[in-house]
PDB file of N, CA and C in Angstrom:
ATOM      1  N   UNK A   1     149.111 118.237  84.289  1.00  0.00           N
ATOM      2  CA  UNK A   1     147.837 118.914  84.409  1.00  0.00           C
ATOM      3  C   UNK A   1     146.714 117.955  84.786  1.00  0.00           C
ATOM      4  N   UNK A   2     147.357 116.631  84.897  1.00  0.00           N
ATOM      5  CA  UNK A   2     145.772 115.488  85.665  1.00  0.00           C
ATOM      6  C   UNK A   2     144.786 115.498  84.086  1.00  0.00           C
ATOM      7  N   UNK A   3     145.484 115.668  83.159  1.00  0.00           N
ATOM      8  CA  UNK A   3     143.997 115.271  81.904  1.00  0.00           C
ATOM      9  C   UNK A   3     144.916 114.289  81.470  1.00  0.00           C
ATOM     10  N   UNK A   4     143.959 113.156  80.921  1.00  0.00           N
ATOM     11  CA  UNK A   4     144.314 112.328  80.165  1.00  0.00           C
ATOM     12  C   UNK A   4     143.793 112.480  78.702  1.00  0.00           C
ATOM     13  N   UNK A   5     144.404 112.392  77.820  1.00  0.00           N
ATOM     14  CA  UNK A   5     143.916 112.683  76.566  1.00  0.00           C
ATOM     15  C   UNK A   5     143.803 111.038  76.165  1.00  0.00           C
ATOM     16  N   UNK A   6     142.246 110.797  75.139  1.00  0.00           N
ATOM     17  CA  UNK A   6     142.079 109.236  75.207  1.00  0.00           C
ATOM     18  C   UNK A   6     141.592 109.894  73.269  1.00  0.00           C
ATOM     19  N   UNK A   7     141.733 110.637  72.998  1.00  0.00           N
ATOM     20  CA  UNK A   7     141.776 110.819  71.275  1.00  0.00           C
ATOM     21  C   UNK A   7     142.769 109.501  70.829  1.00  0.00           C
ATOM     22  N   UNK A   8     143.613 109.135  70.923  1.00  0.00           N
ATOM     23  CA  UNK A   8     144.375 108.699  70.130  1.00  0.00           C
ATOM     24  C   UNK A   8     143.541 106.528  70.383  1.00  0.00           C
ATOM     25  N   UNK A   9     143.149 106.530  71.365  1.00  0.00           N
ATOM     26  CA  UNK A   9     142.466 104.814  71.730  1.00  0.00           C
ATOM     27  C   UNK A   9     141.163 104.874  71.108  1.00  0.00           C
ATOM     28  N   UNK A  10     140.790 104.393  70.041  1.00  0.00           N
ATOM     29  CA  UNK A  10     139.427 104.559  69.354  1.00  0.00           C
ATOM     30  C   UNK A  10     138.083 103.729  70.657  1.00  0.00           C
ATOM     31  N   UNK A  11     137.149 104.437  70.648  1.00  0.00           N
ATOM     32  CA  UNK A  11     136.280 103.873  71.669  1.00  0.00           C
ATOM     33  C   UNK A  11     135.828 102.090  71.895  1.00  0.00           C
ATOM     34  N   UNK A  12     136.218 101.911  70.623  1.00  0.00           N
ATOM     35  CA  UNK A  12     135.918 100.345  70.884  1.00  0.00           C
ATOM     36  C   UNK A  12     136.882  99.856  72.095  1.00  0.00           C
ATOM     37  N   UNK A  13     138.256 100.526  71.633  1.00  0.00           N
ATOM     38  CA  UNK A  13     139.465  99.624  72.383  1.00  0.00           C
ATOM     39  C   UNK A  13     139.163 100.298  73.770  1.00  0.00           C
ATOM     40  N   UNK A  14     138.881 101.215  73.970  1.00  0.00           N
ATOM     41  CA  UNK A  14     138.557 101.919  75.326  1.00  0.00           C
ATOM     42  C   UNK A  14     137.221 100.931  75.653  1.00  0.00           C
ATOM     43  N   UNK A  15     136.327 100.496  75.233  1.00  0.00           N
ATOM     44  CA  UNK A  15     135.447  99.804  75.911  1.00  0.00           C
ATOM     45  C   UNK A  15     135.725  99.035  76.709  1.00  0.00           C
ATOM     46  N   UNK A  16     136.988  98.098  75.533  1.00  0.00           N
ATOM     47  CA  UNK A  16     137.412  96.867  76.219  1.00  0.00           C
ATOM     48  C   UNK A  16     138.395  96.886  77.098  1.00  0.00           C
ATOM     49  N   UNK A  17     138.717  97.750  77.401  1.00  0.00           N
ATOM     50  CA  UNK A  17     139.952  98.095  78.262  1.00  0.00           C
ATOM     51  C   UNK A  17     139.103  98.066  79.683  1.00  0.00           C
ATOM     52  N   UNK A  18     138.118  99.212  79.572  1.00  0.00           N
ATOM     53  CA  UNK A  18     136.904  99.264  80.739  1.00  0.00           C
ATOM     54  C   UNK A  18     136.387  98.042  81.066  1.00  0.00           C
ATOM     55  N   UNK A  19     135.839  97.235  80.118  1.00  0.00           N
ATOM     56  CA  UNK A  19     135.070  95.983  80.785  1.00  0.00           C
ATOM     57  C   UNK A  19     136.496  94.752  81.115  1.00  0.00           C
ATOM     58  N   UNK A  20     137.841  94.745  80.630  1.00  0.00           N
ATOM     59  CA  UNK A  20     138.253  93.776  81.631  1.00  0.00           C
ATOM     60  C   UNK A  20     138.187  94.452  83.451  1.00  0.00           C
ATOM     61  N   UNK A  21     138.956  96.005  82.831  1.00  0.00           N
ATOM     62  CA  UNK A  21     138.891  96.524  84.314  1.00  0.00           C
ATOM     63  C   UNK A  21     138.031  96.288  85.494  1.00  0.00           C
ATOM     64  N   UNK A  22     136.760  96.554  85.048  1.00  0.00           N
ATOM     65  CA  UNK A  22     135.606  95.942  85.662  1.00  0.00           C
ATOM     66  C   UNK A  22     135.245  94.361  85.779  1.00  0.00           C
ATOM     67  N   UNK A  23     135.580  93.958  84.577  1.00  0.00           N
ATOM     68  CA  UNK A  23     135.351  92.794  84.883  1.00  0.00           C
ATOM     69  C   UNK A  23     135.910  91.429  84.664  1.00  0.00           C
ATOM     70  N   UNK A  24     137.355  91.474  84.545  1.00  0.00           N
ATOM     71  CA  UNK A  24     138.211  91.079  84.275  1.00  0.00           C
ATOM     72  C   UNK A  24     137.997  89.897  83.331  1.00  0.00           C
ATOM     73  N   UNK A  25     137.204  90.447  82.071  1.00  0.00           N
ATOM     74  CA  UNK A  25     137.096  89.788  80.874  1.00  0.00           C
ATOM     75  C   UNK A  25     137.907  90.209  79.487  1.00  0.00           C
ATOM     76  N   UNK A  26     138.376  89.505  78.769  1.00  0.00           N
ATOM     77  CA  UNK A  26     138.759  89.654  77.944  1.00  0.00           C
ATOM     78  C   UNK A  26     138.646  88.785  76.445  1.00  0.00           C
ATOM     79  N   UNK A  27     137.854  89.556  75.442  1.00  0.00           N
ATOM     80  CA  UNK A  27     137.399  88.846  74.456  1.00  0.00           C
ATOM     81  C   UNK A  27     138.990  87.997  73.715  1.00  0.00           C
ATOM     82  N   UNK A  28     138.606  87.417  72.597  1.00  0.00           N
ATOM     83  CA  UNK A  28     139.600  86.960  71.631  1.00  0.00           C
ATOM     84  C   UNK A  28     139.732  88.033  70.556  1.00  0.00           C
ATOM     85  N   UNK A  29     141.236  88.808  70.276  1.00  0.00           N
ATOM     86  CA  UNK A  29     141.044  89.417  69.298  1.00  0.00           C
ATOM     87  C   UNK A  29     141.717  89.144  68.182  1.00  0.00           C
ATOM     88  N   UNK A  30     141.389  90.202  67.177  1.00  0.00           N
ATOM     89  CA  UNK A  30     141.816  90.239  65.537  1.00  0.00           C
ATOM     90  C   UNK A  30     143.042  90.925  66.007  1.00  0.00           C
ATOM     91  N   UNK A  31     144.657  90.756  65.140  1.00  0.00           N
ATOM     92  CA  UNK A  31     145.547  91.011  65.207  1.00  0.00           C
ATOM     93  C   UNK A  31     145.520  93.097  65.166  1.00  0.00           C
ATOM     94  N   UNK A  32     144.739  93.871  64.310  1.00  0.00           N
ATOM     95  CA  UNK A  32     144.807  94.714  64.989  1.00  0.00           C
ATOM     96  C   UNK A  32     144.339  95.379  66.373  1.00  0.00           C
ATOM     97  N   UNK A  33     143.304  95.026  66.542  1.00  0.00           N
ATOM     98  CA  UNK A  33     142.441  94.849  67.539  1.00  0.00           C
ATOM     99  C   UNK A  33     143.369  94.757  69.248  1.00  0.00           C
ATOM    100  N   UNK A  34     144.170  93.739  68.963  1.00  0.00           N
ATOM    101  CA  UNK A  34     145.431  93.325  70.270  1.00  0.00           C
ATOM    102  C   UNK A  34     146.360  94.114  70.130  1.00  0.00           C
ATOM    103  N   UNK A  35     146.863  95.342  69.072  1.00  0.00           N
ATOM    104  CA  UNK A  35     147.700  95.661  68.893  1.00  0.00           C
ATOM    105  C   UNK A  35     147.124  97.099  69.678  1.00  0.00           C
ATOM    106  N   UNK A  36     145.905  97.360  69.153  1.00  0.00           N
ATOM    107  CA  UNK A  36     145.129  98.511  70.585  1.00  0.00           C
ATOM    108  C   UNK A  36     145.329  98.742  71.207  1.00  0.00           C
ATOM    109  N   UNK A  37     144.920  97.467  71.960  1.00  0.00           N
ATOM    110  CA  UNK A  37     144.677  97.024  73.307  1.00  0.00           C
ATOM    111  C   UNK A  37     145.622  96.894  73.996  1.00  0.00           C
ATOM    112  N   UNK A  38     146.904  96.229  73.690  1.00  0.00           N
ATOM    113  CA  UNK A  38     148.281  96.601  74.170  1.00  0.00           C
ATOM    114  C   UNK A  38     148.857  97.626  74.607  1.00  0.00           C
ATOM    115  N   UNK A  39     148.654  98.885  73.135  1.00  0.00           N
ATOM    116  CA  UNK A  39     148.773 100.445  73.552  1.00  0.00           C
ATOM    117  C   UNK A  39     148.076 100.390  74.981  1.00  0.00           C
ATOM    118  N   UNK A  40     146.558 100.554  74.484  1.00  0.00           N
ATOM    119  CA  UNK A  40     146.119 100.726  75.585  1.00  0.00           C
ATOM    120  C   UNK A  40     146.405 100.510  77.534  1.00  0.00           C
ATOM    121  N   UNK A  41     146.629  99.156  77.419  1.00  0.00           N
ATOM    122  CA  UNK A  41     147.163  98.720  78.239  1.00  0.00           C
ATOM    123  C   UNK A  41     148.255  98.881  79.227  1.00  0.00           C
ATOM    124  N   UNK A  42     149.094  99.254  77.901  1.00  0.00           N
ATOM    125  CA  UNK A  42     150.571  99.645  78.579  1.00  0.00           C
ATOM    126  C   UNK A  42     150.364 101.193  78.884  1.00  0.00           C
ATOM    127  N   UNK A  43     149.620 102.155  78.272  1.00  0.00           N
ATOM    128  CA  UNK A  43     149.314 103.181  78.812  1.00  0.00           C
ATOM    129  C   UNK A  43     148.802 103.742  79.946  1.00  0.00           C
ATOM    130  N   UNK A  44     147.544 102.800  80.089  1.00  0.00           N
ATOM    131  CA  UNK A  44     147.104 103.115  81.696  1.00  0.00           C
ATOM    132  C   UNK A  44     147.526 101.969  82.387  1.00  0.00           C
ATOM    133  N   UNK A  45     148.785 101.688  82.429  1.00  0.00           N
ATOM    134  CA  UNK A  45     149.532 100.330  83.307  1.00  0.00           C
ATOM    135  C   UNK A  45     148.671  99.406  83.579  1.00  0.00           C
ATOM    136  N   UNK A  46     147.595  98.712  82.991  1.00  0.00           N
ATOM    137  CA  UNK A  46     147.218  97.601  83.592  1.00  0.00           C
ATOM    138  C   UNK A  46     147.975  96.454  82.867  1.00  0.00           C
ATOM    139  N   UNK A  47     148.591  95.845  83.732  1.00  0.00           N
ATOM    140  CA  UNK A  47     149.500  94.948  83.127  1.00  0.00           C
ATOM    141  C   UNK A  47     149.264  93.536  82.781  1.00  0.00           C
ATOM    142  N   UNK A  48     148.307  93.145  83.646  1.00  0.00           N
ATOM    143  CA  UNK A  48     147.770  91.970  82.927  1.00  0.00           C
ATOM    144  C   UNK A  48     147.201  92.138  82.067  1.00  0.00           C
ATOM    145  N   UNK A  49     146.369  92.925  81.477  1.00  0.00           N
ATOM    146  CA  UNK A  49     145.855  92.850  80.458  1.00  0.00           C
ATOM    147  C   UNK A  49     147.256  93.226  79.172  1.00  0.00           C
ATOM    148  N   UNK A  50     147.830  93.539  79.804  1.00  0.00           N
ATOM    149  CA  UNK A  50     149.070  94.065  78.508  1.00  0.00           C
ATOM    150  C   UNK A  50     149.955  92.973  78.049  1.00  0.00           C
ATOM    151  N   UNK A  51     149.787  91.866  79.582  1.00  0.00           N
ATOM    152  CA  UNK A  51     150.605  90.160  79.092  1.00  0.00           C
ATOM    153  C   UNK A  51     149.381  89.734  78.231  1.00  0.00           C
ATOM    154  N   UNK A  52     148.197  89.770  78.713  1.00  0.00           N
ATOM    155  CA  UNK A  52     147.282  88.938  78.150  1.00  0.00           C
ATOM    156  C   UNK A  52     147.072  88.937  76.376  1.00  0.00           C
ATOM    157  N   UNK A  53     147.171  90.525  76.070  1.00  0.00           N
ATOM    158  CA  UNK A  53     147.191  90.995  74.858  1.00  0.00           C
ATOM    159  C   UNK A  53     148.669  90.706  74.398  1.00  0.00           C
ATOM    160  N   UNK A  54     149.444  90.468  75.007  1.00  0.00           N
ATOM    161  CA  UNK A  54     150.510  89.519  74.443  1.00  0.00           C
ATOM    162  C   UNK A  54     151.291  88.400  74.215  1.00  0.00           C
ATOM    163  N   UNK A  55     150.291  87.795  74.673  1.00  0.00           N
ATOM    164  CA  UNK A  55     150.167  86.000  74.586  1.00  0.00           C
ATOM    165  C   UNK A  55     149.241  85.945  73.270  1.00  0.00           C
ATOM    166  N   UNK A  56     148.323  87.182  73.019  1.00  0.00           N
ATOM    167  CA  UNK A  56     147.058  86.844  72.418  1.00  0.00           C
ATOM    168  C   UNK A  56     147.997  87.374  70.720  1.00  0.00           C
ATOM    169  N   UNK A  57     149.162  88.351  70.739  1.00  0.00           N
ATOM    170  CA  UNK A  57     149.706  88.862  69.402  1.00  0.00           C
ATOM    171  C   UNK A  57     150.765  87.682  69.513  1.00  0.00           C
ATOM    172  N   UNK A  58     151.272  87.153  70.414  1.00  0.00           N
ATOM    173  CA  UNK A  58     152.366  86.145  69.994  1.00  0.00           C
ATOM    174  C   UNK A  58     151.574  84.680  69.887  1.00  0.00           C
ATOM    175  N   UNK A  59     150.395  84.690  70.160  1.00  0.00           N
ATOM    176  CA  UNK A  59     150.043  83.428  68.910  1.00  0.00           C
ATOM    177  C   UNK A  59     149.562  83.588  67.181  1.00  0.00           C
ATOM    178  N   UNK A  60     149.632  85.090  67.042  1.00  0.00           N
ATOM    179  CA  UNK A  60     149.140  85.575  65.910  1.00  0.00           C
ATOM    180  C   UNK A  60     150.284  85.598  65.401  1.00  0.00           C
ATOM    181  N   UNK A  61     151.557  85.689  65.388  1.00  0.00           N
ATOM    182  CA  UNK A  61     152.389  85.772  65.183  1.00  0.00           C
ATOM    183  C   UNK A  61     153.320  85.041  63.800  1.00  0.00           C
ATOM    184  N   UNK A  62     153.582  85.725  62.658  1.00  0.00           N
ATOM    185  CA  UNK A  62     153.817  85.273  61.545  1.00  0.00           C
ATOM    186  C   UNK A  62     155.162  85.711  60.544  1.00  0.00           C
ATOM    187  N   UNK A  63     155.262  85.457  59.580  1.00  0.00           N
ATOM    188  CA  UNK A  63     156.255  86.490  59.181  1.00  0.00           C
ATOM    189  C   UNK A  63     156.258  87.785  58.418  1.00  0.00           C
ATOM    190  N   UNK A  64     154.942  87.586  58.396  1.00  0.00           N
ATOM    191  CA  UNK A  64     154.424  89.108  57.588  1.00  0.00           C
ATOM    192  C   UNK A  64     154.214  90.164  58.591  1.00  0.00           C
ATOM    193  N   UNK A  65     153.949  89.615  60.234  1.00  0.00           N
ATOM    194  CA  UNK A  65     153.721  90.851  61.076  1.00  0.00           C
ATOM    195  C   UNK A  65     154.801  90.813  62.190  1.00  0.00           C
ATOM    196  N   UNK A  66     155.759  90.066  62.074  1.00  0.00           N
ATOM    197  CA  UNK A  66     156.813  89.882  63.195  1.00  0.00           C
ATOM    198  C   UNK A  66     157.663  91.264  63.018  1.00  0.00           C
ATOM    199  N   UNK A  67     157.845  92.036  62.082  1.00  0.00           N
ATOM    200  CA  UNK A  67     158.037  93.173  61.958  1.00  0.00           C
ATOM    201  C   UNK A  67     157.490  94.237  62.700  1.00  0.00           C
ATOM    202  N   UNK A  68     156.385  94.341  62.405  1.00  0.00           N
ATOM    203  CA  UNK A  68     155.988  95.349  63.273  1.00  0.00           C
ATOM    204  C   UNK A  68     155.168  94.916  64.608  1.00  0.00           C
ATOM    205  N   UNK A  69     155.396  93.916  64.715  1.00  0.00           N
ATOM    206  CA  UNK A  69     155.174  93.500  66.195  1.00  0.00           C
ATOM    207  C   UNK A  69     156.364  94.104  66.747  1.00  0.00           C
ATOM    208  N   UNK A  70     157.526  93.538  66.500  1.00  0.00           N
ATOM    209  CA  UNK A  70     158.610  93.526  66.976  1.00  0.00           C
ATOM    210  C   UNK A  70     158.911  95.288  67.035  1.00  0.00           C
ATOM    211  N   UNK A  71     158.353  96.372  66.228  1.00  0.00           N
ATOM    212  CA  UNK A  71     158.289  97.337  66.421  1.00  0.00           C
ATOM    213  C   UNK A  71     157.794  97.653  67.939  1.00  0.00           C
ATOM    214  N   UNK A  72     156.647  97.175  68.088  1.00  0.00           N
ATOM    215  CA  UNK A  72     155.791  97.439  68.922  1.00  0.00           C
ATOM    216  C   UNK A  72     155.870  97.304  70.053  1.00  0.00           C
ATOM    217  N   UNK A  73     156.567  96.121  70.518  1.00  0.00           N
ATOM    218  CA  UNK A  73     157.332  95.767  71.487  1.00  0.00           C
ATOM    219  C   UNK A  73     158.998  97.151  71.834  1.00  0.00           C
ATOM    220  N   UNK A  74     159.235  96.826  70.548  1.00  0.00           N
ATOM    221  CA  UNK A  74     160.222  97.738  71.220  1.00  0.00           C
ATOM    222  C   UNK A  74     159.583  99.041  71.767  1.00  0.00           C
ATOM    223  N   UNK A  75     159.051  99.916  71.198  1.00  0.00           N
ATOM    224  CA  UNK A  75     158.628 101.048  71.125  1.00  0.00           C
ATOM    225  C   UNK A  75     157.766 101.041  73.232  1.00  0.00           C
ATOM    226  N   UNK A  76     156.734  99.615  73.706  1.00  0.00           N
ATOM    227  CA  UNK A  76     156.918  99.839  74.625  1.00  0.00           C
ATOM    228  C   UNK A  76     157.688  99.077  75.721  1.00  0.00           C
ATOM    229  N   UNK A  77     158.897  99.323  75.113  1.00  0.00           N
ATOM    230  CA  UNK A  77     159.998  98.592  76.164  1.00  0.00           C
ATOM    231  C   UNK A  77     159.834  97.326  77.318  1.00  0.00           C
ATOM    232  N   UNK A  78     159.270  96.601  76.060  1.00  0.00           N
ATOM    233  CA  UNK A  78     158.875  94.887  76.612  1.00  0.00           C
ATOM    234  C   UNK A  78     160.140  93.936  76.268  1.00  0.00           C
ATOM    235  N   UNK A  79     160.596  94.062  76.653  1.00  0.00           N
ATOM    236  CA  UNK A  79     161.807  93.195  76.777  1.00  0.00           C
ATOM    237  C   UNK A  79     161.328  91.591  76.548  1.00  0.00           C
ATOM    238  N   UNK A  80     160.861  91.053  77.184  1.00  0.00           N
ATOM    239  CA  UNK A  80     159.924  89.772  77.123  1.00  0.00           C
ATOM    240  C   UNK A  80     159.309  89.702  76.268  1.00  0.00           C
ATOM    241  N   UNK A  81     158.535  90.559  75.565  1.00  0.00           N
ATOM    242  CA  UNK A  81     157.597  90.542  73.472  1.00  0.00           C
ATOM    243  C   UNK A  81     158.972  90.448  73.279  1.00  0.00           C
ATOM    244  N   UNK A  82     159.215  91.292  73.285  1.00  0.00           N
ATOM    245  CA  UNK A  82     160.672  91.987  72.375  1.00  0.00           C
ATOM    246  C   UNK A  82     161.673  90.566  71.999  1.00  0.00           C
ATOM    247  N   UNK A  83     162.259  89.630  72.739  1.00  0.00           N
ATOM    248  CA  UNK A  83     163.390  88.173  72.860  1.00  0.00           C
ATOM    249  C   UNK A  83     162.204  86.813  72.131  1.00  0.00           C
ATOM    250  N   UNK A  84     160.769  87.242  72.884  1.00  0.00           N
ATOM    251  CA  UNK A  84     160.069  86.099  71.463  1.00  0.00           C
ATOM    252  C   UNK A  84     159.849  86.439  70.253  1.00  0.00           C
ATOM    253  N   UNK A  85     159.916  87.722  70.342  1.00  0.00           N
ATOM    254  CA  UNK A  85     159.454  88.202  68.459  1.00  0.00           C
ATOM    255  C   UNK A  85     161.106  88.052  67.855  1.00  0.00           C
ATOM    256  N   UNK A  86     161.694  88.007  68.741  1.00  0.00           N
ATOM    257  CA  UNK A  86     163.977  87.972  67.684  1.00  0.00           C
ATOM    258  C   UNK A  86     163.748  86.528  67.842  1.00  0.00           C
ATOM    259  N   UNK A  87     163.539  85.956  68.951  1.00  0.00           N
ATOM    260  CA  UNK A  87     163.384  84.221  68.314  1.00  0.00           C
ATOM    261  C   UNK A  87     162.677  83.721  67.457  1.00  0.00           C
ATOM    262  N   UNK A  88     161.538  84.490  66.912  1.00  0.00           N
ATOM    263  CA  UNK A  88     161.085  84.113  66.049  1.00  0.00           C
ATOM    264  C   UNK A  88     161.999  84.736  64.714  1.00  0.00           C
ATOM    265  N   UNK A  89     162.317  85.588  64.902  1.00  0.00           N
ATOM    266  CA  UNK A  89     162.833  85.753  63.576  1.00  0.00           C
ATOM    267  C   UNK A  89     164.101  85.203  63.255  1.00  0.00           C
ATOM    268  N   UNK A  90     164.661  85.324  64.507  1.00  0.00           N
ATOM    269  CA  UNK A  90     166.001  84.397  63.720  1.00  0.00           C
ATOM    270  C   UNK A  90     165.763  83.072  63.268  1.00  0.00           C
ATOM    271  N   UNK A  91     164.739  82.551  63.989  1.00  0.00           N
ATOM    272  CA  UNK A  91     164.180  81.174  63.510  1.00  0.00           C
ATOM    273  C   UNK A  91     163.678  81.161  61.817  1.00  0.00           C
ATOM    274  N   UNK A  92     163.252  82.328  61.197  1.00  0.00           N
ATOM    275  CA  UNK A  92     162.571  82.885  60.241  1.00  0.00           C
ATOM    276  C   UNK A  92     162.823  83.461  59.703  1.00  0.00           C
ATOM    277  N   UNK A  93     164.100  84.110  59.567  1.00  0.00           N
ATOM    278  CA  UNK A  93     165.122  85.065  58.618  1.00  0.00           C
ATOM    279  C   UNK A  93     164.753  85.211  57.859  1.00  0.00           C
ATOM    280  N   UNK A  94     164.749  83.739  57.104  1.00  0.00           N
ATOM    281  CA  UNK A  94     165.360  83.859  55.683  1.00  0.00           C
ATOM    282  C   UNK A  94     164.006  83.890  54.853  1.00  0.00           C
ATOM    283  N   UNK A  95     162.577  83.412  55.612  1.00  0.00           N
ATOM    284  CA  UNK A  95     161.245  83.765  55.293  1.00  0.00           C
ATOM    285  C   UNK A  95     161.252  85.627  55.467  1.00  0.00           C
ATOM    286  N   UNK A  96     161.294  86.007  56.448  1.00  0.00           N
ATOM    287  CA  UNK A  96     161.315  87.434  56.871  1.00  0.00           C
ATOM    288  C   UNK A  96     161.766  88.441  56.121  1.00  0.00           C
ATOM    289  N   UNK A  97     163.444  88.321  55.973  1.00  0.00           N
ATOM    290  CA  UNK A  97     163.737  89.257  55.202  1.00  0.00           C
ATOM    291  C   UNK A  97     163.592  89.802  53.800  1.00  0.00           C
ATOM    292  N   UNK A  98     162.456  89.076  53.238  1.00  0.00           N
ATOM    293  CA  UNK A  98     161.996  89.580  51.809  1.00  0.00           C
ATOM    294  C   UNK A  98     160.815  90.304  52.521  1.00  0.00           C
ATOM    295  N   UNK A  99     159.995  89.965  53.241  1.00  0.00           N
ATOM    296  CA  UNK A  99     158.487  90.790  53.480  1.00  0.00           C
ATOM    297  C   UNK A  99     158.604  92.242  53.054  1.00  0.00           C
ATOM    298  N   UNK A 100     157.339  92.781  53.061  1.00  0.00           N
ATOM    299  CA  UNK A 100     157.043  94.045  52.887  1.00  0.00           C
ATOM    300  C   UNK A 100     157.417  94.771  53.942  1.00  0.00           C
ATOM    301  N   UNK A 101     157.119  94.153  55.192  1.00  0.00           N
ATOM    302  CA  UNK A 101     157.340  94.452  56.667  1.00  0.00           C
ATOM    303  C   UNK A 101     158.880  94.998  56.903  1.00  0.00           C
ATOM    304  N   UNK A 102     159.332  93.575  56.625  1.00  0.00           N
ATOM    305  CA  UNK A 102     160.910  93.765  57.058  1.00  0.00           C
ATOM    306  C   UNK A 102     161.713  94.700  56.497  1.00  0.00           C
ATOM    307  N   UNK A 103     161.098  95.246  55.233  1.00  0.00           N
ATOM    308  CA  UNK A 103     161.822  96.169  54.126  1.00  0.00           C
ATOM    309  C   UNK A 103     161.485  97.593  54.774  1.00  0.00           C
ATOM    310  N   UNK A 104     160.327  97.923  55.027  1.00  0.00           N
ATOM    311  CA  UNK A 104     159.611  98.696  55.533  1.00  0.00           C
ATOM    312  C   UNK A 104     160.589  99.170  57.662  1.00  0.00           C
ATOM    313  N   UNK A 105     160.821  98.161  57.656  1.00  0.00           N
ATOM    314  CA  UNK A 105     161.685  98.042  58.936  1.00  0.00           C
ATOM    315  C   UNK A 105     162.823  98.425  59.171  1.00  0.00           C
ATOM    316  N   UNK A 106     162.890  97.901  58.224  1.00  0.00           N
ATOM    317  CA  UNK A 106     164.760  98.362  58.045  1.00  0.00           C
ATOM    318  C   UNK A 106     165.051  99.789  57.347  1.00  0.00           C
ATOM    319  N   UNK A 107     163.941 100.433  56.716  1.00  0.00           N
ATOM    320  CA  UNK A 107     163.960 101.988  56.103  1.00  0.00           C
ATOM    321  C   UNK A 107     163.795 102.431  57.076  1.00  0.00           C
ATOM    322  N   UNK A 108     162.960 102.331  58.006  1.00  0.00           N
ATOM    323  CA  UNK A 108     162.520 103.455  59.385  1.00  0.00           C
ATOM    324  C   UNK A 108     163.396 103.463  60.152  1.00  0.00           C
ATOM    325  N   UNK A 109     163.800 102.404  60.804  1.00  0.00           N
ATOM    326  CA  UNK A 109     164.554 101.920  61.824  1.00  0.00           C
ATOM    327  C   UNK A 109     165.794 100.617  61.221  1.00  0.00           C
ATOM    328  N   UNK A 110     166.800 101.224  60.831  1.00  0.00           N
ATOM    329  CA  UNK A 110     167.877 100.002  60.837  1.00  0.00           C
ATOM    330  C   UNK A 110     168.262  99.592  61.839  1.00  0.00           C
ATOM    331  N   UNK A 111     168.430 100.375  62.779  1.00  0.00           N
ATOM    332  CA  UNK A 111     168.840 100.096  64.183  1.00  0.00           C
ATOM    333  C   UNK A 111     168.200  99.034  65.003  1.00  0.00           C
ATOM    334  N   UNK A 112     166.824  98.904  64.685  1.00  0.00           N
ATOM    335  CA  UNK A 112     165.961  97.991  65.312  1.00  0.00           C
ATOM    336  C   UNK A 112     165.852  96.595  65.090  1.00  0.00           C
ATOM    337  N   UNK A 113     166.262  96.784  63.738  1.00  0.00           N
ATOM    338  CA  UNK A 113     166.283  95.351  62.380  1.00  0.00           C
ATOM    339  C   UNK A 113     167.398  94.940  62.284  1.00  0.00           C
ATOM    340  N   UNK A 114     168.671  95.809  63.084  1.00  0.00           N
ATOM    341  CA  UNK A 114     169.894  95.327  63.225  1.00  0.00           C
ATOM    342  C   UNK A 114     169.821  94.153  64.356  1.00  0.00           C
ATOM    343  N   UNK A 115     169.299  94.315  65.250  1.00  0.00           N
ATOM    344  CA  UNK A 115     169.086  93.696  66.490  1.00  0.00           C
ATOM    345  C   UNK A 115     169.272  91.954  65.889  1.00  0.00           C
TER     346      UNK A 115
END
């Protein structure tokens, strides 16, 4: 039907989505903040901004959120997030698999946490 529904991108992240578009800037963000912006990103295909916002979550990158990063990645079929967030964890197992995250991971999705 040509509508885009933008309810679900809160207007901040839509700002910033607009001003790289325009002006191919991009602030430093807070780990949810990149996790937005990614959606965002990968939604209306601009793709640099969707590497950029993922250089910017894989230096944020820890063992309390490698979980649902690694969600996140899968979910938009980034293959490339997806092989640095399992290197990190296999690197990090044995930190990982107690988190809240990882527990939380493996209830929703075993399949994913099997990986």
């Amino acid at each position: 039907n040509g509508i885009n529904d933008l309810t679900c991108i809160r207007a901040s992240i839509m700002k910033k989505l607009i001003n790289y578009l325009y002006c191919g800037e991009k602030d430093s963000l807070q780990y949810e903040e990149a996790c937005e912006l990614y959606y965002a990103a990968d939604k209306y295909e601009t793709l640099s901004l969707k590497e950029a916002c993922m250089k910017d979550l894989l230096s944020l990158l820890d063992v309390n959120n490698a979980s649902p990063m690694l969600s996140l990645a899968y979910r938009h079929s980034d293959d490339a997030f997806k092989e640095q967030i399992m290197d990190f964890i296999s690197k990090n197992f044995n930190s990982i698999v107690n988190t809240e995250t990882w527990i939380e991971l493996t209830d929703q999705d075993a399949k994913l946490a099997a990986l």
